[in-house]
Each structure stands twice: as C-alpha cells, then as structure tokens.
C-alpha atoms as a PDB file:
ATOM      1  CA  UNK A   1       0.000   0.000   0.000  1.00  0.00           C
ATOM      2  CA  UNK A   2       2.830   2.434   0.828  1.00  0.00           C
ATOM      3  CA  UNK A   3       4.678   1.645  -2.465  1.00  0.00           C
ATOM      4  CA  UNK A   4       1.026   2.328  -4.161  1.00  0.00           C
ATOM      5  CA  UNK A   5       0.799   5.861  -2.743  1.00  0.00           C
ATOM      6  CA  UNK A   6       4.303   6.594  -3.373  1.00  0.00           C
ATOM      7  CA  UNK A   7       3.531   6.078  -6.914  1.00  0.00           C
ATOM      8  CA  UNK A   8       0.302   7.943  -7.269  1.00  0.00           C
ATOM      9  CA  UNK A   9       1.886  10.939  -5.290  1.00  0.00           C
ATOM     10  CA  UNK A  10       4.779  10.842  -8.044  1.00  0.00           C
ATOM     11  CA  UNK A  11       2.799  10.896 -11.110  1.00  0.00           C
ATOM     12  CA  UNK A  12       0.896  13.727  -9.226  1.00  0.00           C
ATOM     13  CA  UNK A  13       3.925  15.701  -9.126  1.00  0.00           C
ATOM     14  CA  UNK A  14       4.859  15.226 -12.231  1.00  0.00           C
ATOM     15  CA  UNK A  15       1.657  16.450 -13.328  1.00  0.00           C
ATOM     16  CA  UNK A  16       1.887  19.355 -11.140  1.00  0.00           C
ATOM     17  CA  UNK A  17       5.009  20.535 -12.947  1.00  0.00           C
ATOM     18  CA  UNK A  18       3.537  20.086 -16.230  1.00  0.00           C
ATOM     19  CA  UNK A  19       0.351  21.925 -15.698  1.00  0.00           C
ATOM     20  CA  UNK A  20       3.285  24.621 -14.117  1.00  0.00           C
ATOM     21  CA  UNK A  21       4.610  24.665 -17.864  1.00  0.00           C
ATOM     22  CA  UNK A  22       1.626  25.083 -19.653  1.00  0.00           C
ATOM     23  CA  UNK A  23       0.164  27.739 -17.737  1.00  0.00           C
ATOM     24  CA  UNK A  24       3.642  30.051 -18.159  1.00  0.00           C
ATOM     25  CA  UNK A  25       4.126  28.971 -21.547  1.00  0.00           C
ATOM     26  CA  UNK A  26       0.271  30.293 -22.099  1.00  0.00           C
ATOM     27  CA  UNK A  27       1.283  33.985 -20.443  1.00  0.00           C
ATOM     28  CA  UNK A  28       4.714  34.061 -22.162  1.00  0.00           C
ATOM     29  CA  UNK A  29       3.612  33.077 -25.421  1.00  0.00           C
ATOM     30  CA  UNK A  30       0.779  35.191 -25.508  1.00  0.00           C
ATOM     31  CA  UNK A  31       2.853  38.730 -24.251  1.00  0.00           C
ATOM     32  CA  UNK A  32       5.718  37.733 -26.858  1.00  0.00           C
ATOM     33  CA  UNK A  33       3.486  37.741 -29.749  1.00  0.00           C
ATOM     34  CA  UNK A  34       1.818  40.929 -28.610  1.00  0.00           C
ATOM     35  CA  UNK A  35       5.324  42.367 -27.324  1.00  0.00           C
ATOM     36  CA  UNK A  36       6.954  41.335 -30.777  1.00  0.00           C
ATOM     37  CA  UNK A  37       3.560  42.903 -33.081  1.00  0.00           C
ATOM     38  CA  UNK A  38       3.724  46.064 -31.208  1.00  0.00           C
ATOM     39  CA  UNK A  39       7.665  46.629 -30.473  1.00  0.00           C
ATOM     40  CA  UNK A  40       9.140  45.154 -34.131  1.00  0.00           C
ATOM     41  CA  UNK A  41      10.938  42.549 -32.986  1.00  0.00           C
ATOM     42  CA  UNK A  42      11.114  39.275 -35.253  1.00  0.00           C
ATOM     43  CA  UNK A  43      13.268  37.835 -32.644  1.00  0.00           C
ATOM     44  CA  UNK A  44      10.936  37.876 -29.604  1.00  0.00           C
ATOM     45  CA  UNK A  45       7.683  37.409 -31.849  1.00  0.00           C
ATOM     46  CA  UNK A  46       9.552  34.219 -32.716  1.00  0.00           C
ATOM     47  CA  UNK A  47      10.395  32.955 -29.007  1.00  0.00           C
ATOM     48  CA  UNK A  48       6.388  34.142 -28.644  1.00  0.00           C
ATOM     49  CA  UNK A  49       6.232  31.046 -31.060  1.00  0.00           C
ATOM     50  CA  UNK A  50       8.377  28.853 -29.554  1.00  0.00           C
ATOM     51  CA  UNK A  51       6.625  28.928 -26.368  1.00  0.00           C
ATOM     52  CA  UNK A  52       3.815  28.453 -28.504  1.00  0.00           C
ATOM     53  CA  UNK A  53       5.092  25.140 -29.596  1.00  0.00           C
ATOM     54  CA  UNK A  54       5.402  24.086 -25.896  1.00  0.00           C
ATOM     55  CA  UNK A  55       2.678  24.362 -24.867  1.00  0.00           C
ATOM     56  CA  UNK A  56       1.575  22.020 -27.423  1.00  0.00           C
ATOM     57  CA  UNK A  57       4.425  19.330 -26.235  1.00  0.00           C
ATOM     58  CA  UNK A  58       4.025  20.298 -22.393  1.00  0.00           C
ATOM     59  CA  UNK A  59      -0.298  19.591 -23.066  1.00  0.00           C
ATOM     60  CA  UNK A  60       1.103  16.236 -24.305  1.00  0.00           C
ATOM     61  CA  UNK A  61       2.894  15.214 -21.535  1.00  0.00           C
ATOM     62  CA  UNK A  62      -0.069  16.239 -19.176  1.00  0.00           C
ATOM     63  CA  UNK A  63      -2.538  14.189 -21.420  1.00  0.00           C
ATOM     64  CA  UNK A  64       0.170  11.640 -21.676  1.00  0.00           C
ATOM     65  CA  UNK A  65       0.306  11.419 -17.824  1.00  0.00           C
ATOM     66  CA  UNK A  66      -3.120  11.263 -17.473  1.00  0.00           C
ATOM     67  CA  UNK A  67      -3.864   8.533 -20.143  1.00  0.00           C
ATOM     68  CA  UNK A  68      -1.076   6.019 -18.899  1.00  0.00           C
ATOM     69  CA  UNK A  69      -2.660   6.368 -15.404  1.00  0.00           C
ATOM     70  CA  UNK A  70      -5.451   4.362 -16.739  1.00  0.00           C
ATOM     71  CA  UNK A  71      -5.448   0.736 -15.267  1.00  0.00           C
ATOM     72  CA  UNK A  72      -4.752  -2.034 -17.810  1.00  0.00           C
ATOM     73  CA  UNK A  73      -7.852  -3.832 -19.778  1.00  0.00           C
ATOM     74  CA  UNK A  74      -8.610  -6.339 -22.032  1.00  0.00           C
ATOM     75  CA  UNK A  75      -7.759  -4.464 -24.880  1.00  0.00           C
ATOM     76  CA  UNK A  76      -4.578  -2.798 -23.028  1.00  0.00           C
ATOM     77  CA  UNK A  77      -3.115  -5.950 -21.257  1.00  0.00           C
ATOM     78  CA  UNK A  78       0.189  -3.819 -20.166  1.00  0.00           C
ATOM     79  CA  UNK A  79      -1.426  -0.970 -19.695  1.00  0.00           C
ATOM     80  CA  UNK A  80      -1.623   2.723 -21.104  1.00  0.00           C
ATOM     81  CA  UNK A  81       1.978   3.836 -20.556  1.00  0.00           C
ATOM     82  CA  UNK A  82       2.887   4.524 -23.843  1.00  0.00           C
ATOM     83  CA  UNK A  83       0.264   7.080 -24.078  1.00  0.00           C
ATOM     84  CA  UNK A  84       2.963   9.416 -23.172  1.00  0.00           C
ATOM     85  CA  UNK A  85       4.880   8.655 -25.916  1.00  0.00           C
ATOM     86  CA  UNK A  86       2.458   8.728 -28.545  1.00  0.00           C
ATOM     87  CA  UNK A  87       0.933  12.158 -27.146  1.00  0.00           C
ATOM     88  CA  UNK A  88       5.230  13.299 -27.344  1.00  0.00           C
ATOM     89  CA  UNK A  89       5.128  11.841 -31.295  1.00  0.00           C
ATOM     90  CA  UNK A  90       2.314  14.310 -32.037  1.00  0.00           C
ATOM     91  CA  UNK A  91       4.158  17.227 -30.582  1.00  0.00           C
ATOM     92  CA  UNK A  92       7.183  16.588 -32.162  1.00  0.00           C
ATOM     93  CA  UNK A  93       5.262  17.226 -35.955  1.00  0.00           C
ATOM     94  CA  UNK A  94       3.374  20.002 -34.682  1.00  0.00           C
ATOM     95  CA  UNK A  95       6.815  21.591 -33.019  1.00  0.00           C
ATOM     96  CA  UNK A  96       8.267  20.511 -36.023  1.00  0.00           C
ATOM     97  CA  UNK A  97       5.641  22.599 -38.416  1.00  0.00           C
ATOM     98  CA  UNK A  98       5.873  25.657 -35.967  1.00  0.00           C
ATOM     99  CA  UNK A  99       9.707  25.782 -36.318  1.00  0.00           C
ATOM    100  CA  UNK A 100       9.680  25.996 -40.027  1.00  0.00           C
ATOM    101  CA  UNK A 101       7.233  28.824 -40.496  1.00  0.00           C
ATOM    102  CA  UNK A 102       9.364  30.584 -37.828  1.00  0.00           C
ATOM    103  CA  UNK A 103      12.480  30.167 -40.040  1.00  0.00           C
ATOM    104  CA  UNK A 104      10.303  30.973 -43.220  1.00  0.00           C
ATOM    105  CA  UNK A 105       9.456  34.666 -41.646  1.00  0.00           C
ATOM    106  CA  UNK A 106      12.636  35.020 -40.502  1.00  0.00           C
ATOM    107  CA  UNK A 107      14.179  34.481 -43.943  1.00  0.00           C
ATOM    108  CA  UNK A 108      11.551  37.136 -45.860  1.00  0.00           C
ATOM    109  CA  UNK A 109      12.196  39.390 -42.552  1.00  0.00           C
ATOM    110  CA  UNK A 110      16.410  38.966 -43.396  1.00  0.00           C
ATOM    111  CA  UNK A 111      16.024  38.981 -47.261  1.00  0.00           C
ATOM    112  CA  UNK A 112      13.079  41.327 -47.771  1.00  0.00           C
ATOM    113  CA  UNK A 113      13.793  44.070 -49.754  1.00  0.00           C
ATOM    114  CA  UNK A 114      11.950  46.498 -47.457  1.00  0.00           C
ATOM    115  CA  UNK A 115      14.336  46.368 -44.030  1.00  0.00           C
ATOM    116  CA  UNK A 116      12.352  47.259 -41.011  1.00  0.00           C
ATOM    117  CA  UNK A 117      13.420  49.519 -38.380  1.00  0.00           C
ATOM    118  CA  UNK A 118      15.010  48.508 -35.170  1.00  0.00           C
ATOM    119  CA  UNK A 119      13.165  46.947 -32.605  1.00  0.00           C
ATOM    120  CA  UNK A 120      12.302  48.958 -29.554  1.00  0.00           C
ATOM    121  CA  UNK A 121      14.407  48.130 -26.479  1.00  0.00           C
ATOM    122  CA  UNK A 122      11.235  46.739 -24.391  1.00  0.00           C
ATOM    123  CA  UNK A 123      11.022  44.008 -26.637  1.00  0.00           C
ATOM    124  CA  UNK A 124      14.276  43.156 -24.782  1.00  0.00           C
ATOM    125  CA  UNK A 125      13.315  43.904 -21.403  1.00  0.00           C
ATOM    126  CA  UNK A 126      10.155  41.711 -22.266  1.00  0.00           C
ATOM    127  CA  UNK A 127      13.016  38.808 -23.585  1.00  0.00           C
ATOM    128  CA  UNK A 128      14.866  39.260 -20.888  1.00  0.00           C
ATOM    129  CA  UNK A 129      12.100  39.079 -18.370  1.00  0.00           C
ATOM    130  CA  UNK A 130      10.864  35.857 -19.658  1.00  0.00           C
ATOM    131  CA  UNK A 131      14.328  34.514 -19.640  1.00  0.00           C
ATOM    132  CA  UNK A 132      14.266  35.412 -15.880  1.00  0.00           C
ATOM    133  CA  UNK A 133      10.535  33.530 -15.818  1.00  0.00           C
ATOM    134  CA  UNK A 134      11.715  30.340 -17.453  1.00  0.00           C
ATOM    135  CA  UNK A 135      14.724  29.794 -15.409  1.00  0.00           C
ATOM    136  CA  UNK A 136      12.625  29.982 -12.077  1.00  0.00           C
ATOM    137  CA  UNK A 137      10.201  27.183 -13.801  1.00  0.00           C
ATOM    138  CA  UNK A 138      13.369  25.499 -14.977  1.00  0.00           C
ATOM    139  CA  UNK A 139      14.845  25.260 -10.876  1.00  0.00           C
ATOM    140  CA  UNK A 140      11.061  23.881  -9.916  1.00  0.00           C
ATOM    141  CA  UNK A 141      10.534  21.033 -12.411  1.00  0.00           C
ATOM    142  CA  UNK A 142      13.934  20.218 -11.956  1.00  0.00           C
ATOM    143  CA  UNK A 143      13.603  19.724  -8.239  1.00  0.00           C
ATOM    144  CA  UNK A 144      10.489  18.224  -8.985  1.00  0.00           C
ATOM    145  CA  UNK A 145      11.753  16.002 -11.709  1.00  0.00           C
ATOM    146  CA  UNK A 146      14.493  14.124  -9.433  1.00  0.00           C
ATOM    147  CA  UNK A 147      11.675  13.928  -6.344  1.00  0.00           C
ATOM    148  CA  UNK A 148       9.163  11.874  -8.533  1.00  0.00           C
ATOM    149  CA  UNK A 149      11.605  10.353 -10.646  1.00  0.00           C
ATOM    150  CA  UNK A 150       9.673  11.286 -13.998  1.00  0.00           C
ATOM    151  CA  UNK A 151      11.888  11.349 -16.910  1.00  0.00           C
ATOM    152  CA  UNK A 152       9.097  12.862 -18.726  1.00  0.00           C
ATOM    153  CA  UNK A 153       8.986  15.828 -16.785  1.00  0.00           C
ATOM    154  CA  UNK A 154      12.909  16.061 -16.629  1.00  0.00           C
ATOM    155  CA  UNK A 155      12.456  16.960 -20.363  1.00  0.00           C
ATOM    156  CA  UNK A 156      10.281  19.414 -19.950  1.00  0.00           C
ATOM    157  CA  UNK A 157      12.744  21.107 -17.456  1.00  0.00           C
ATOM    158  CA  UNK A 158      15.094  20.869 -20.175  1.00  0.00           C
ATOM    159  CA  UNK A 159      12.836  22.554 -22.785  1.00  0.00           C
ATOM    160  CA  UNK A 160      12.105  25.291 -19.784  1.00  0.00           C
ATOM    161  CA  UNK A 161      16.207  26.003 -19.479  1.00  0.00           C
ATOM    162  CA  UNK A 162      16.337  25.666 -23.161  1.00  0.00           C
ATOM    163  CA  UNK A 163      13.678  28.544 -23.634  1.00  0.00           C
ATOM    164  CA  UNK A 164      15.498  30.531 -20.740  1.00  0.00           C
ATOM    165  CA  UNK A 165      18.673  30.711 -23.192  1.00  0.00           C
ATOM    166  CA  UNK A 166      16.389  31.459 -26.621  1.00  0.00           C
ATOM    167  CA  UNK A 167      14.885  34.744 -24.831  1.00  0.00           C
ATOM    168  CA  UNK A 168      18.175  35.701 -23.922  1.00  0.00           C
ATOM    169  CA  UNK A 169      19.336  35.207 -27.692  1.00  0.00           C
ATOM    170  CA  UNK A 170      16.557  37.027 -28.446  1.00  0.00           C
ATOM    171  CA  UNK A 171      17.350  40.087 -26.584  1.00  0.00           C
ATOM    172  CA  UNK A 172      20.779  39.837 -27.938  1.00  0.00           C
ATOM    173  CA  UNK A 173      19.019  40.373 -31.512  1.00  0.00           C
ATOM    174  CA  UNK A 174      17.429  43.080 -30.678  1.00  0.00           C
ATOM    175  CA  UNK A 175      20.452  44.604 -28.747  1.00  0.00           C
ATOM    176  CA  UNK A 176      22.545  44.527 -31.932  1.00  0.00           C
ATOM    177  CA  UNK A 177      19.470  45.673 -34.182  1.00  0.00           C
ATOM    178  CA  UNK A 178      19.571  48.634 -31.894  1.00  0.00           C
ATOM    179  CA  UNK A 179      23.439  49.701 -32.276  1.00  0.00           C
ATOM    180  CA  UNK A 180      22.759  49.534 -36.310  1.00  0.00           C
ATOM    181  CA  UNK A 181      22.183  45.984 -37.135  1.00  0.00           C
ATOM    182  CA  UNK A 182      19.428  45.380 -38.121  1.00  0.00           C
ATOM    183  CA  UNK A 183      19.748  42.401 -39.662  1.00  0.00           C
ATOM    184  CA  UNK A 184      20.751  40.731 -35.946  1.00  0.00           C
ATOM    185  CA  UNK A 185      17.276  40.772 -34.945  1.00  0.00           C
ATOM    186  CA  UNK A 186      15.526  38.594 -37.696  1.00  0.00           C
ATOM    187  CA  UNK A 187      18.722  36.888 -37.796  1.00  0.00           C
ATOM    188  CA  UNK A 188      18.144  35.580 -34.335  1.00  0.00           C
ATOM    189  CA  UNK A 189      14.590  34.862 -34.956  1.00  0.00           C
ATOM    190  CA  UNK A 190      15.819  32.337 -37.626  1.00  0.00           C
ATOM    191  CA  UNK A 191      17.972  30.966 -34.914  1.00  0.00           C
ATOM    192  CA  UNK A 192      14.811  29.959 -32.620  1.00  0.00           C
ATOM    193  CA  UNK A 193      13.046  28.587 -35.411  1.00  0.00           C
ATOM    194  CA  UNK A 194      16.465  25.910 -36.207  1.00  0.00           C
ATOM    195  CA  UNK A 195      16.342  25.690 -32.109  1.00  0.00           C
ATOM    196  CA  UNK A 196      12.472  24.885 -32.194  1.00  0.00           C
ATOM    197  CA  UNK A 197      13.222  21.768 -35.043  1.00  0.00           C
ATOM    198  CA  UNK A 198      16.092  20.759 -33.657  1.00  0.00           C
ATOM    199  CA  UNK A 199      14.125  20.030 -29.932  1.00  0.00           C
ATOM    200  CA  UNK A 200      11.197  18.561 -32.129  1.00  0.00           C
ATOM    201  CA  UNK A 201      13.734  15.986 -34.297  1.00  0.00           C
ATOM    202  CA  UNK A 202      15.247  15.191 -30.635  1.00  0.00           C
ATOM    203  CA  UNK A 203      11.768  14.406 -29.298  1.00  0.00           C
ATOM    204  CA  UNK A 204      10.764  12.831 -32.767  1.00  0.00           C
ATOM    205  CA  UNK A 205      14.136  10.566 -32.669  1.00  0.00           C
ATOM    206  CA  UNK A 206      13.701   9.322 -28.769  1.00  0.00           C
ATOM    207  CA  UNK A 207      10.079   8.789 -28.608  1.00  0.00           C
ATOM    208  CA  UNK A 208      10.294   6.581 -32.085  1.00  0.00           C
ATOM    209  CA  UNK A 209      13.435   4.817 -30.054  1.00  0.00           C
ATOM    210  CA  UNK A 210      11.277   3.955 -27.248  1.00  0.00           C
ATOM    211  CA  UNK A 211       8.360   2.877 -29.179  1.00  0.00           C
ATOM    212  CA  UNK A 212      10.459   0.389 -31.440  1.00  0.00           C
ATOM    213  CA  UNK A 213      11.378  -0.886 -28.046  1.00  0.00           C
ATOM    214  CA  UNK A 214      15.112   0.294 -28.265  1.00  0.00           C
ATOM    215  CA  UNK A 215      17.003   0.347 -25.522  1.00  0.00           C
ATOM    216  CA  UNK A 216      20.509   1.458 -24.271  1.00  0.00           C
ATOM    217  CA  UNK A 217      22.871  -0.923 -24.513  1.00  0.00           C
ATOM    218  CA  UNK A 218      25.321  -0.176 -21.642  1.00  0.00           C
ATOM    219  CA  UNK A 219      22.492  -0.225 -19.208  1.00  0.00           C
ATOM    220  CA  UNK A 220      21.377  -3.291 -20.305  1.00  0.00           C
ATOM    221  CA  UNK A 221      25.256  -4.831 -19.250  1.00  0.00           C
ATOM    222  CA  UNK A 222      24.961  -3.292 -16.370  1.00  0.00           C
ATOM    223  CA  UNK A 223      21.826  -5.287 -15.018  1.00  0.00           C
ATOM    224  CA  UNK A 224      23.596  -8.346 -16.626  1.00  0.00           C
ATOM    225  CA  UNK A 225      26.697  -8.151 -14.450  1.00  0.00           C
ATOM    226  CA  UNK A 226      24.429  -7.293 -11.561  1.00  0.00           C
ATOM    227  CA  UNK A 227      22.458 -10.544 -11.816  1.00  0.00           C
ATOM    228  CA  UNK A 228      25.219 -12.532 -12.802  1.00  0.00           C
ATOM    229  CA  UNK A 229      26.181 -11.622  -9.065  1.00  0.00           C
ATOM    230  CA  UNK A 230      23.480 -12.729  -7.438  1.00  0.00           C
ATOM    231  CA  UNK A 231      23.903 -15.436  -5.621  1.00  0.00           C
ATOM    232  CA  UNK A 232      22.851 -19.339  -6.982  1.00  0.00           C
ATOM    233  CA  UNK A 233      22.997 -17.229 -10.003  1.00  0.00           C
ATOM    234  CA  UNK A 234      25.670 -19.367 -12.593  1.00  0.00           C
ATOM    235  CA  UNK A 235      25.071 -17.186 -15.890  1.00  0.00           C
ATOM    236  CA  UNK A 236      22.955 -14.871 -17.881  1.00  0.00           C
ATOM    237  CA  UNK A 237      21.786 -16.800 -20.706  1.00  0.00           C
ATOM    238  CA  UNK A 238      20.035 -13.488 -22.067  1.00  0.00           C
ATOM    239  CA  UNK A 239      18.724 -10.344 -20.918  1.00  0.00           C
ATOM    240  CA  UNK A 240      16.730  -7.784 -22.947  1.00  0.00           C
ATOM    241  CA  UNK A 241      14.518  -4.430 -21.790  1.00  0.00           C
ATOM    242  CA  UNK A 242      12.206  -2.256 -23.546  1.00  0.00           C
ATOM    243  CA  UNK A 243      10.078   0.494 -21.763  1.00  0.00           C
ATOM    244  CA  UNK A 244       6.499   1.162 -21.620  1.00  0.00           C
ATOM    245  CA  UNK A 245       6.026   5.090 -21.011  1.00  0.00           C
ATOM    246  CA  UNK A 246       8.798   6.007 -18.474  1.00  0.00           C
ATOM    247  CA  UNK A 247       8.731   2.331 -16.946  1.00  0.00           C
ATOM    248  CA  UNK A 248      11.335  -0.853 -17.737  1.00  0.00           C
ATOM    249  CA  UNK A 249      10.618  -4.021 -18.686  1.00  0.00           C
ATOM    250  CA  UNK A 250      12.966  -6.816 -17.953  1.00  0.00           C
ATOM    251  CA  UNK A 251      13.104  -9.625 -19.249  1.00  0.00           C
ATOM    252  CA  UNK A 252      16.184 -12.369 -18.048  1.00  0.00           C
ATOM    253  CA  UNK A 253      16.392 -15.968 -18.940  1.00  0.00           C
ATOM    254  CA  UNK A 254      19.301 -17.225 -16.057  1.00  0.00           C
ATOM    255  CA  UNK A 255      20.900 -20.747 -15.288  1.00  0.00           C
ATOM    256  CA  UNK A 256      21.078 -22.491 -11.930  1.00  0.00           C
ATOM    257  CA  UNK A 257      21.985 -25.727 -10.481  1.00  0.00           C
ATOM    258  CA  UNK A 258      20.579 -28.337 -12.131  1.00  0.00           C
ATOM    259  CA  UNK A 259      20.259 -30.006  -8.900  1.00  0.00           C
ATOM    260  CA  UNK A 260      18.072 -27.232  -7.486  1.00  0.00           C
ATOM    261  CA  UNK A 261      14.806 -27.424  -5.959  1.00  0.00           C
ATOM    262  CA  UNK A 262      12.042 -25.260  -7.848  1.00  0.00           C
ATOM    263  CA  UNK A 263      11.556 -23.596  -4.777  1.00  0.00           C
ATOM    264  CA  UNK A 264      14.957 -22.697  -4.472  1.00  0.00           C
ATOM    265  CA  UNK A 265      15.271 -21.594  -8.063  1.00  0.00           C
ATOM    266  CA  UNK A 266      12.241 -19.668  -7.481  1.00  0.00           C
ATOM    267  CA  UNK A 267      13.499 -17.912  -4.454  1.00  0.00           C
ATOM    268  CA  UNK A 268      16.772 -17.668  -6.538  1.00  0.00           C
ATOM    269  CA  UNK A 269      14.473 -15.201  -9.373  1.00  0.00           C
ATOM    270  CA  UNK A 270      12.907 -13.466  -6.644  1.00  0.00           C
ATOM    271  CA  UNK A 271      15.852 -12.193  -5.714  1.00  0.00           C
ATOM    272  CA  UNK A 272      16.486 -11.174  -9.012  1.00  0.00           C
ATOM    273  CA  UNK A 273      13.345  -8.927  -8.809  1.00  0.00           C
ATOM    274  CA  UNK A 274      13.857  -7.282  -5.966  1.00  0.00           C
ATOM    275  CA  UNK A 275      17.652  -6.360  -6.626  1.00  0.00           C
ATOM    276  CA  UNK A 276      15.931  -4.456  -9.905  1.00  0.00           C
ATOM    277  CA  UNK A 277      13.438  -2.960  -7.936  1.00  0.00           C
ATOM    278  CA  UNK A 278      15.375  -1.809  -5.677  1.00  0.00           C
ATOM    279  CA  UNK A 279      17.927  -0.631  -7.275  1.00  0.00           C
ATOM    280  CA  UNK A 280      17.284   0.794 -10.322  1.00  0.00           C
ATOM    281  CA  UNK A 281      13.284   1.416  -9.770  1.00  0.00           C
ATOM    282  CA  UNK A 282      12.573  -1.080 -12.663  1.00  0.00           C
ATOM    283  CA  UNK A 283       8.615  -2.020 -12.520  1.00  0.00           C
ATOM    284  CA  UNK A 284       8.480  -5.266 -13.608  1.00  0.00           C
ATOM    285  CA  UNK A 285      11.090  -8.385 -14.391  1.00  0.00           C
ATOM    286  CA  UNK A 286      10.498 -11.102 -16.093  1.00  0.00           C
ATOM    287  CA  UNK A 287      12.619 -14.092 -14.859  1.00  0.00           C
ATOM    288  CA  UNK A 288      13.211 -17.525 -16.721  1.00  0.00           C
ATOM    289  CA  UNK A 289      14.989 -20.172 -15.367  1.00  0.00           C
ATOM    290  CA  UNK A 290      16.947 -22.718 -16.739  1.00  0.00           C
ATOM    291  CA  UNK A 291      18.965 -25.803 -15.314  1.00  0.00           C
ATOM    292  CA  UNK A 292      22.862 -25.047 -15.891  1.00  0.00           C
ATOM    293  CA  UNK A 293      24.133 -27.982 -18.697  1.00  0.00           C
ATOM    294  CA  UNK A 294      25.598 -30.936 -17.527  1.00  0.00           C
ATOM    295  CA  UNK A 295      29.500 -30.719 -18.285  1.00  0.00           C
END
C-alpha cells in the first residue's frame, strides 16, 4: 500500500510541474506575440512562437500522464503507458511545423527588400524578463523532476532552461538591431526557429526509439553483471529491456543448479526482482529459469 501511494503521489507531481509549464508557456507566449507585433521585434515574436510550440508538447505530456494512469484492460493488457509517448510523437510534428514557419518569416524578414526599423528596447526587457521567468520554472521542475523520478517531466525542465537561453538570444538580436544591425534581430529569430526543429527531431528521434522498443545498450550490461552476481545465479543466458512510457521491462532468462529445488530456483528469481526494484526502480522483471548444462 505504501509503495502504491508513493507512486500515485509521483505521477501527481509530475503532473503538477507540467500543468506549471503550460500555464507560463500560455502567459509568455501570448505577451511575446503581442510584445513582438507592437515593439518590431522578429526575434521575440519568434520565441512568442516557440513557447507556442510548448505548450503544445508540455499539453502532451499532461494528457500523456493522465492517459497512462489508466489501469490495464482487455484491450490494453500492459497498460496505457505509452500514451505518453504517442501524445510526445504528435508534438514533435506540430513543433516541427511551428519551427519551419518561424524560419520561413525570418528568412523574408532577413532577405526582404523592405528592411524594417530597429526593434524597440522593451522588446528586450520583455526577452529578458521571460528569460528570468523560465529559469525559475526550470529550478522547480527540476527539483520536482528528481523527487518523482519522472523522466518525462525532466524533459520538460530541459525545454524550460532551453527557452530561458532562446529569450536571452533574443534580446541579444534586438540589442545589436539597436546599435545599427538590423539584420541581428531577424537573424536571431531564424535561430529559434532551427532551435524549435532541432528540440522537435530530438523528441521525434527518442520517442520513435522507445516505441520500437530500443534500448541502451550499456544499461542493459549493467543489469547483466548485476544478476550474474546474485547469488545461486551461474550465468545470464540473455537479458533484454524495452520500456512502456517512463517504466522498464525486464526480461532475463538465467541458469542455476541443475540439482536445485524449484523452490529454491524460485526464491533464486525473486531475488532477481527485488535487486531491480530496488535498485534501479525497474517495474516489472520477467525471470526464466533454466537448469545449468551438464558438463
């Protein structure tokens, strides 16, 4: 029961700092664009765009949460965990479509033949403010990230210190646009929009890692030397993990005494299970167990 609440208070959490996101991104994104309209700037009408685009990942992650909460069915034997990552897939296109008409402005902004006049300097204050926002948000989903153990919501602190360091590019941009380049402003406005693709093609690349059940490959020795430890343990015939949401799957197939009682191989694989429990939080291990071949 303990463990149970421990969990739920967790995935609350992690929820907590998500809805956190979304509500800032909603007030940032919605003074930038207003901010960058009124005051000229390309550069901070294009972070107003880029926090834009996370609020559409940040509403994924949320739904995500919420979805892979759902307790398993007949039609959903293992559960809804990967709800999360399908809910991240969709934000990676939309991020995706956002960053390119950001670049595409950007570029008629640079090349046009008409140049536009400097931006005025509180379009920087109103960068730099939001840079001071976002790096606040940053220190709380961080904190919150490594209490509840969400790896979802670790990313979204990323994207939140990641967003802190566009507005201050921004405000750059239109800090050289004011000392007589002008071209620095829509120049750094193209700059977000690369920044805003290259996050989506990051999310785009993991999530379609996870869902083709990839996994990392010096983890994966890692639990093999660690079981190969355990004692009545004699090897690791094979060992293979795949993740559903932000939660392992292990599967093990390990050889023991021949002479063993199934009671003592089964106590054997229990200890198995509760070394990756314990130890590196993994929900659920699968353990086969084979007699070790006569020599």
């Amino acid at each position: 029961m303990a463990r149970l609440v421990k969990k739920v208070d967790r995935k609350q959490g992690a929820e907590a700092g998500a809805l956190l996101s979304i509500f800032v991104y909603l007030l940032l994104s919605t003074g930038k664009l207003l901010a960058g309209a009124v005051f000229g700037s390309d550069a901070v009408e294009a972070d107003g765009w880029n926090n834009l685009s996370d609020i559409i990942a940040s509403s994924a992650v949320y739904i995500g949460m919420k979805i892979a909460k759902k307790p398993r069915d007949c039609n959903h034997p293992y559960g809804h965990s990967r709800a999360e990552n399908i809910s991240s897939l969709l934000a990676a296109f939309l991020m995706m479509s956002i960053g390119i008409d950001v670049i595409t402005s950007g570029v008629r902004s640079l090349f046009g033949k008409e140049k536009a006049a400097a931006p005025d300097v509180l379009a920087a204050v109103v960068a730099l403010a939001s840079a001071t926002v976002m790096i606040g948000v940053y220190a709380i989903n961080r904190r919150l990230a490594r209490r509840t153990n969400s790896m979802a919501l670790a990313a979204v602190a990323k994207d939140n210190l990641s967003d802190a360091l566009v507005s201050i590019g921004a405000a750059i941009g239109i800090a050289g646009a004011r000392l007589g380049w002008p071209w620095l402003d829509p120049l750094a406005a193209l700059v977000i929009g690369a920044m805003i693709c290259k996050t989506a093609w990051e999310v785009f690349m993991e999530t379609a890692h996870t869902l083709t059940d990839g996994f990392d490959e010096q983890q994966l020795a890692v639990y093999k030397d660690e079981i190969a430890a355990v004692s009545g343990v004699r090897d690791v015939a094979d060992i293979k993990a795949r993740m559903l949401g932000n939660d392992i799957v292990l599967e093990v197939t390990i050889r023991v005494d021949s002479h063993l009682t199934v009671a003592k191989s089964h106590e054997i694989a229990d200890e198995v299970e509760r070394l990756m429990r314990n130890r590196h939080n993994i929900r659920a291990t699968h353990v086969h167990v084979e007699p070790e071949a006569v020599r």
